[in-house]
Protein backbone atom coordinates (compact mmCIF):
# COMPACT_ATOMS: atom_id res chain seq x y z
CA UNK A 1 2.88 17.24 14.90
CA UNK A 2 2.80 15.37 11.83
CA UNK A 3 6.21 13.73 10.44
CA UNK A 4 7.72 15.30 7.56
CA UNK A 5 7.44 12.60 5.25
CA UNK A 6 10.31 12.18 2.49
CA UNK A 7 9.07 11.54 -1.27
CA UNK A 8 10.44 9.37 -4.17
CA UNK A 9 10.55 11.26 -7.68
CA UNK A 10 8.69 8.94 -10.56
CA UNK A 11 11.05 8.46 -13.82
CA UNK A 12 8.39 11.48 -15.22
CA UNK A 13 9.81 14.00 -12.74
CA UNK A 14 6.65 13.81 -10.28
CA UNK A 15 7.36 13.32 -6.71
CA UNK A 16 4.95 11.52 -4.19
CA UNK A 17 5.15 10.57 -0.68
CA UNK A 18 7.06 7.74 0.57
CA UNK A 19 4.18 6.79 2.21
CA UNK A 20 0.69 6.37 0.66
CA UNK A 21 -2.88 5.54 2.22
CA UNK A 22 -5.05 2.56 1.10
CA UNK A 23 -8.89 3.02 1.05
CA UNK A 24 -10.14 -0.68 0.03
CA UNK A 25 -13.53 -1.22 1.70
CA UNK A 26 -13.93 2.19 2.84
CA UNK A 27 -17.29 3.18 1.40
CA UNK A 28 -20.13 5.71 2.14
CA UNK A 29 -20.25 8.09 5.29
CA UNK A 30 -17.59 6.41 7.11
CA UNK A 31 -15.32 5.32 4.30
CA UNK A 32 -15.45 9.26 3.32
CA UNK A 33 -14.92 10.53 7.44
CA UNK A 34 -11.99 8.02 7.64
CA UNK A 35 -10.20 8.85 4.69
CA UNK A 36 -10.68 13.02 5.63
CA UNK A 37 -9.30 11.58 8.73
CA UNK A 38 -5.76 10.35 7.45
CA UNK A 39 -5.62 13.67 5.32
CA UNK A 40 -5.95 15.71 7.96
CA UNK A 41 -3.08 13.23 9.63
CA UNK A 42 -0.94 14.13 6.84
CA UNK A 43 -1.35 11.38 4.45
CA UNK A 44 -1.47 13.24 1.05
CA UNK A 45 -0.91 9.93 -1.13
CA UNK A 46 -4.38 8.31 -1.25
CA UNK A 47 -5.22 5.21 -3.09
CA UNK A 48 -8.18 3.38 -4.91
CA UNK A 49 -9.34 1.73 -7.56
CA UNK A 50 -12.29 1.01 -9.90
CA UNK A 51 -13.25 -1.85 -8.82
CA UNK A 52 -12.95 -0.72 -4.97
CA UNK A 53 -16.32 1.06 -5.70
CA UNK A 54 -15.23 3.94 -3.74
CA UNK A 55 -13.87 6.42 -6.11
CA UNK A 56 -17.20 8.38 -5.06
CA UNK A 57 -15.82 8.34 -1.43
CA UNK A 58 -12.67 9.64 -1.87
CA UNK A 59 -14.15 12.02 -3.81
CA UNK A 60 -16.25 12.85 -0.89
CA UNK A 61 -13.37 12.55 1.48
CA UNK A 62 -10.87 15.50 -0.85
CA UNK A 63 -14.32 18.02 -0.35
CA UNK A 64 -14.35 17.58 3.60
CA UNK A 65 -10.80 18.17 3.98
CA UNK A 66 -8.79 21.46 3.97
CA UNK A 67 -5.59 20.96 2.23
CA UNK A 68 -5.72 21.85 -1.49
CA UNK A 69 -6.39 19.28 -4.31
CA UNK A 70 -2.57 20.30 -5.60
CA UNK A 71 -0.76 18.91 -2.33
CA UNK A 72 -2.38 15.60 -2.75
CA UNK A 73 -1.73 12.77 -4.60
CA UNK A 74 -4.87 10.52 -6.12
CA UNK A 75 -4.69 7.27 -7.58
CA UNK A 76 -7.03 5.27 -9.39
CA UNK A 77 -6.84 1.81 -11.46
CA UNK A 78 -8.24 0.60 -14.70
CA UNK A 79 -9.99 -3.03 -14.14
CA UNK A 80 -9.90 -5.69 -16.80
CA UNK A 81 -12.55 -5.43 -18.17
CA UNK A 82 -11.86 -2.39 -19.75
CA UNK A 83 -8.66 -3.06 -21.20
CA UNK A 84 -9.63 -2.63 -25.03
CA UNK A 85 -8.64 1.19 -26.03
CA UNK A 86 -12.12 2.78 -26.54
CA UNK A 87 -13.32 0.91 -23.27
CA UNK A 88 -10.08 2.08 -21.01
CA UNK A 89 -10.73 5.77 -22.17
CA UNK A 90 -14.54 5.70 -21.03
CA UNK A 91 -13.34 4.02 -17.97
CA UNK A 92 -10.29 6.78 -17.27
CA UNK A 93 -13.35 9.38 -17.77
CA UNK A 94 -15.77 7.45 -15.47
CA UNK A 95 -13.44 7.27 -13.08
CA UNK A 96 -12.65 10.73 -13.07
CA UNK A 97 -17.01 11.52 -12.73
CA UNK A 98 -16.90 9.19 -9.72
CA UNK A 99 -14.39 11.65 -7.73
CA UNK A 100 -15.83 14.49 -9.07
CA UNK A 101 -11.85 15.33 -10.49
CA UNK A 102 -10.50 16.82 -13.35
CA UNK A 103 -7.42 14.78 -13.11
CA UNK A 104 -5.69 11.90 -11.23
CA UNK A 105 -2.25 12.16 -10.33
CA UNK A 106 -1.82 8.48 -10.82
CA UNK A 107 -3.56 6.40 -12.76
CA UNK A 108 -2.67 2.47 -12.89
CA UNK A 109 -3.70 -0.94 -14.90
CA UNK A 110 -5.01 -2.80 -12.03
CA UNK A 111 -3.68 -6.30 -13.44
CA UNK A 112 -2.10 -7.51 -16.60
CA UNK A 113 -4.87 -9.41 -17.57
CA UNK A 114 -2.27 -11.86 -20.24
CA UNK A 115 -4.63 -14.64 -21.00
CA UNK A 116 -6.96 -11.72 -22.46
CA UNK A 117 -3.73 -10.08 -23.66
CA UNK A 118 -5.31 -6.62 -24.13
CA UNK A 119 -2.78 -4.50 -21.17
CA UNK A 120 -0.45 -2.70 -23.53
CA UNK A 121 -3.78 -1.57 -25.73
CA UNK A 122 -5.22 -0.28 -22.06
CA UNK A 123 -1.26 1.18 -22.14
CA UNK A 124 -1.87 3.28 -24.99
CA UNK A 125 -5.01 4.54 -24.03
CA UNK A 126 -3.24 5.57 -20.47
CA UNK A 127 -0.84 7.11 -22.20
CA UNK A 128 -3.21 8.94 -24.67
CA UNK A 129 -5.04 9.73 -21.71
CA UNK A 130 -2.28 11.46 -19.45
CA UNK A 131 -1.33 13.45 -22.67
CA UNK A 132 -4.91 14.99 -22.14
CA UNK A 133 -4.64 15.89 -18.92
CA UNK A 134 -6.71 13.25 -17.74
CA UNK A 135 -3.47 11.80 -15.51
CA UNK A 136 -0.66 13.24 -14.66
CA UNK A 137 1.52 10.00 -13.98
CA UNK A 138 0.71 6.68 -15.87
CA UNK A 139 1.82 3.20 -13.96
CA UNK A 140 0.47 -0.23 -13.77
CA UNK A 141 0.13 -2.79 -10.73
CA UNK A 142 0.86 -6.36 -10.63
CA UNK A 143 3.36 -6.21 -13.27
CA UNK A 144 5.91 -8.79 -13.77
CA UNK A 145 8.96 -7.54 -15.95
CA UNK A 146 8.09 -9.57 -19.09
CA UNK A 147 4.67 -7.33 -18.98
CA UNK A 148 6.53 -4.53 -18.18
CA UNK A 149 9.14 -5.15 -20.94
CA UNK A 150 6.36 -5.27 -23.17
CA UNK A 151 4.71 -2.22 -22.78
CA UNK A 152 8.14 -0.20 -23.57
CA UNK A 153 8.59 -2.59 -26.48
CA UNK A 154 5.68 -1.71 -28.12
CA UNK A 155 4.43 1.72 -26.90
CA UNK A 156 7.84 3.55 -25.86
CA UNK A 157 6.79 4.06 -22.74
CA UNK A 158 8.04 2.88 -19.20
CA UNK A 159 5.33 3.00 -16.02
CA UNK A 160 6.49 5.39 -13.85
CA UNK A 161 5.16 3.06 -10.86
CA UNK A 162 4.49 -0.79 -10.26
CA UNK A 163 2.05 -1.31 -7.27
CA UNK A 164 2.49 -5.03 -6.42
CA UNK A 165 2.30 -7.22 -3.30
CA UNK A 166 4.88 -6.89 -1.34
CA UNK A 167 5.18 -7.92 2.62
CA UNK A 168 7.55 -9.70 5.03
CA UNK A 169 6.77 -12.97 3.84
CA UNK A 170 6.93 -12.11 0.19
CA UNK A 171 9.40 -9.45 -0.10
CA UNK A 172 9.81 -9.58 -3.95
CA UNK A 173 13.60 -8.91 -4.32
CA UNK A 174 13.81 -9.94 -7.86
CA UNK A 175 11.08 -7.89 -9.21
CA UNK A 176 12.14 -4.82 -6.97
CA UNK A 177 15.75 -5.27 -8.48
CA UNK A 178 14.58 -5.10 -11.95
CA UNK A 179 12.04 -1.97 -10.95
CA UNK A 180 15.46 0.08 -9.43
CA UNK A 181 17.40 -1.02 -12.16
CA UNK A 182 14.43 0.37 -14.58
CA UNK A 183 13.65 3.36 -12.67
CA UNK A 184 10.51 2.40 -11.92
CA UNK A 185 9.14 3.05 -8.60
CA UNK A 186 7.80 -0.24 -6.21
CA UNK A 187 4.07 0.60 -4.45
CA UNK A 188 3.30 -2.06 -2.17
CA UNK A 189 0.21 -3.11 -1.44
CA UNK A 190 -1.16 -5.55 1.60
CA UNK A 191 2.22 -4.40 2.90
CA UNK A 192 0.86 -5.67 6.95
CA UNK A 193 -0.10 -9.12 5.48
CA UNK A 194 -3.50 -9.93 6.19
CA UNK A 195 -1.79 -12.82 8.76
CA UNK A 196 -0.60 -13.18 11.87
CA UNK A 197 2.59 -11.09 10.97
CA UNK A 198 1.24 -8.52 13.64
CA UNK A 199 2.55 -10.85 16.56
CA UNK A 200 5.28 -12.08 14.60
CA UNK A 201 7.56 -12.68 17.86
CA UNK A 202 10.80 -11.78 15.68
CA UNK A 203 9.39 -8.80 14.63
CA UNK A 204 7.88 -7.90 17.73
CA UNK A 205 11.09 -8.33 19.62
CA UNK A 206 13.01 -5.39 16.71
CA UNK A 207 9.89 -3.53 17.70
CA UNK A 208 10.45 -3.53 21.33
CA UNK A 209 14.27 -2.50 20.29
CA UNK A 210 13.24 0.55 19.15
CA UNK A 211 10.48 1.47 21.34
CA UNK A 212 7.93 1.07 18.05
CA UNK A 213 4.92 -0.97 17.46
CA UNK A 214 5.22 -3.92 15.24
CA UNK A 215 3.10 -2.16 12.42
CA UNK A 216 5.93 0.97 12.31
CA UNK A 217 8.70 -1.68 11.89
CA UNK A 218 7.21 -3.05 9.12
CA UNK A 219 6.28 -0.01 7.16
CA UNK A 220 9.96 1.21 7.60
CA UNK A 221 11.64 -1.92 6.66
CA UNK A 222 9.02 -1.07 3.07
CA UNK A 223 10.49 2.34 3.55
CA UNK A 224 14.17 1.57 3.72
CA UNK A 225 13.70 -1.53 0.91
CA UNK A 226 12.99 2.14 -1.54
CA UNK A 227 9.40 1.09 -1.59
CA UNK A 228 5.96 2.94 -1.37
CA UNK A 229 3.47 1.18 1.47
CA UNK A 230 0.38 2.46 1.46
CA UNK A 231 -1.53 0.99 4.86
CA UNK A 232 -5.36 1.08 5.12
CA UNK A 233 -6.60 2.10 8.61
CA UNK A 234 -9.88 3.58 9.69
CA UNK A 235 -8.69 3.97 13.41
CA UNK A 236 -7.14 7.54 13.69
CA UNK A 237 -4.79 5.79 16.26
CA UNK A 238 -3.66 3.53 13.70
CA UNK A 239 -3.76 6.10 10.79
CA UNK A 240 -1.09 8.30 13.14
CA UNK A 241 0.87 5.34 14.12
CA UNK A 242 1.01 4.12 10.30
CA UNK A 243 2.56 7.43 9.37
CA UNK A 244 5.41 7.73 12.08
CA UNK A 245 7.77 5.95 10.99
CA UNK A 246 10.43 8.40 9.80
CA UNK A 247 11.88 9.29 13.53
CA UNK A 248 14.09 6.06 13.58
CA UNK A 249 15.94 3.43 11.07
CA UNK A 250 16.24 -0.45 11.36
CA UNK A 251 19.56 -1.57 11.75
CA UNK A 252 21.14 -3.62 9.12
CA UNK A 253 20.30 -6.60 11.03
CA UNK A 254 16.87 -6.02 11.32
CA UNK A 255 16.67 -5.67 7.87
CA UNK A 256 18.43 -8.87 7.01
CA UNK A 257 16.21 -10.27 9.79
CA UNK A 258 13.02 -9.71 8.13
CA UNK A 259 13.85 -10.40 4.97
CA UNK A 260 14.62 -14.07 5.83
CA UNK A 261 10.65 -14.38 6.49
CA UNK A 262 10.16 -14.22 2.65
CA UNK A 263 8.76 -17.28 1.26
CA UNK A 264 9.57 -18.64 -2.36
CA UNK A 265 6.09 -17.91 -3.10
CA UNK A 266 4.11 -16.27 -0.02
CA UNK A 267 1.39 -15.01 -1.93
CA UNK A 268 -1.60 -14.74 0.58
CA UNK A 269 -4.46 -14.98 -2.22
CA UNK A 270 -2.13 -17.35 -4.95
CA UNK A 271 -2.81 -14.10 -7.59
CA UNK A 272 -0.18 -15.21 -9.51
CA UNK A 273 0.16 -11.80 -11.99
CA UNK A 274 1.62 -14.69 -15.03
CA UNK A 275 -2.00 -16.37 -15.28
CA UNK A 276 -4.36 -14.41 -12.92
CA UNK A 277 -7.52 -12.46 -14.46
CA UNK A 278 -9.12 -9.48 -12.41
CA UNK A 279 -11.93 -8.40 -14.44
């Protein structure tokens, strides 16, 4: 039986899971079975990007599984390359060719890009973009405020959605603050760490509390921090386990716990969004 998973409503009125599903480095026949897979699981909040090179995949993945295109949410990401205006609406199309869609639910700036300085231009052209049709729900990822200050400066708009990194050891209270304060919804990506977090003994020992496994802990302390994880699995074990995590709550100890694992800066790849170019 699958969990009935709780959503978060975007400062646009959309709703989408609370939980979302990851698909970087899921290519070809068994990038497109896996991510079927975690549909079928009930994972309707599915997640890629440009630059993943797999939009074709998920594509693939939406026409092998049975629950209609309008009960899922699909999110893409513009990379910075194509940040200029007439470049970011080619891309938006291509994109959108790829998956074989006639729309994305969400459609994000990958990263700011400010050396180049060319994000609220790829803004506009979001914007422009979701007025036709092409998206549904505009956001960016890897945002800091003074980015995202800028783009409702200058365009009027607010992203409805910041996907940034966001894990035990880097738990981003600052930024999340300003995002609730906002109304702008935190997406966290790498939200296991790619680390040794797994057999974290601390965390291990709250899992063991609860009768969990140290993944669901961690994906509920996202949960109850009002943020969006989305996990990448392509074990259906995993892909179940990710998603079961709305049967129990962490205590406010756990919580407090976890939280003092965050490091000033625990950034696992040092992509610092204030100088970092993804192109």
């Amino acid at each position: 039986m699958i969990n009935q998973i709780p959503e978060f409503t975007l400062n646009d009125g959309t709703r989408i899971p609370a939980i979302g599903f990851g698909t970087y480095q899921l290519w070809g026949n068994e990038g497109a079975a896996a991510i079927a897979g975690a549909i079928d699981h009930g994972y309707r909040l599915i997640d890629t990007a440009y630059n993943y090179e797999n939009e074709g995949t998920v594509g693939a993945a939406l026409k092998r599984s049975s629950v209609p295109r309008e009960n899922l949410r699909i999110t893409s990401k513009l990379p910075g390359r194509y940040h200029t205006y007439d470049q970011a609406v080619k891309a938006i199309q291509e994109s959108l060719y790829r998956a074989n869609l006639d729309y994305y639910d969400l459609y994000l700036i990958h990263w700011p890009n400010p050396i180049t300085d060319q994000y609220v231009e790829a803004w506009q052209a979001l914007i422009d973009a979701k007025k036709w049709g092409l998206i549904r729900s505009v956001g960016v990822s890897n945002f800091l405020p003074e980015h995202l200050e800028r783009l409702e400066k200058e365009t009027g708009v607010l992203p409805s959605i910041n996907q940034i990194e966001l894990h035990p050891f880097f738990n981003q209270q600052e930024q999340r603050k300003w995002h609730e304060k906002n109304g702008v919804v935190t997406e966290s990506w790498s939200p296991l760490v790619r680390t040794d977090v797994l057999s974290h003994e601390m965390i291990t020992s709250i899992a063991d509390k609860h009768g969990k496994t140290v993944s669901q802990v961690i994906l509920r302390w996202h949960y109850q921090l009002g943020a969006v994880p989305i996990p990448k699995s392509a074990s259906p074990k995993r892909q179940l386990e990710n998603i079961s995590i709305f049967d129990f709550a962490l205590y406010d100890e756990d919580m407090t716990a976890i939280n003092k694992l965050t490091l000033a800066d625990g950034r696992r790849k040092n992509q610092d969004p204030a100088m970092y170019e993804e192109f």
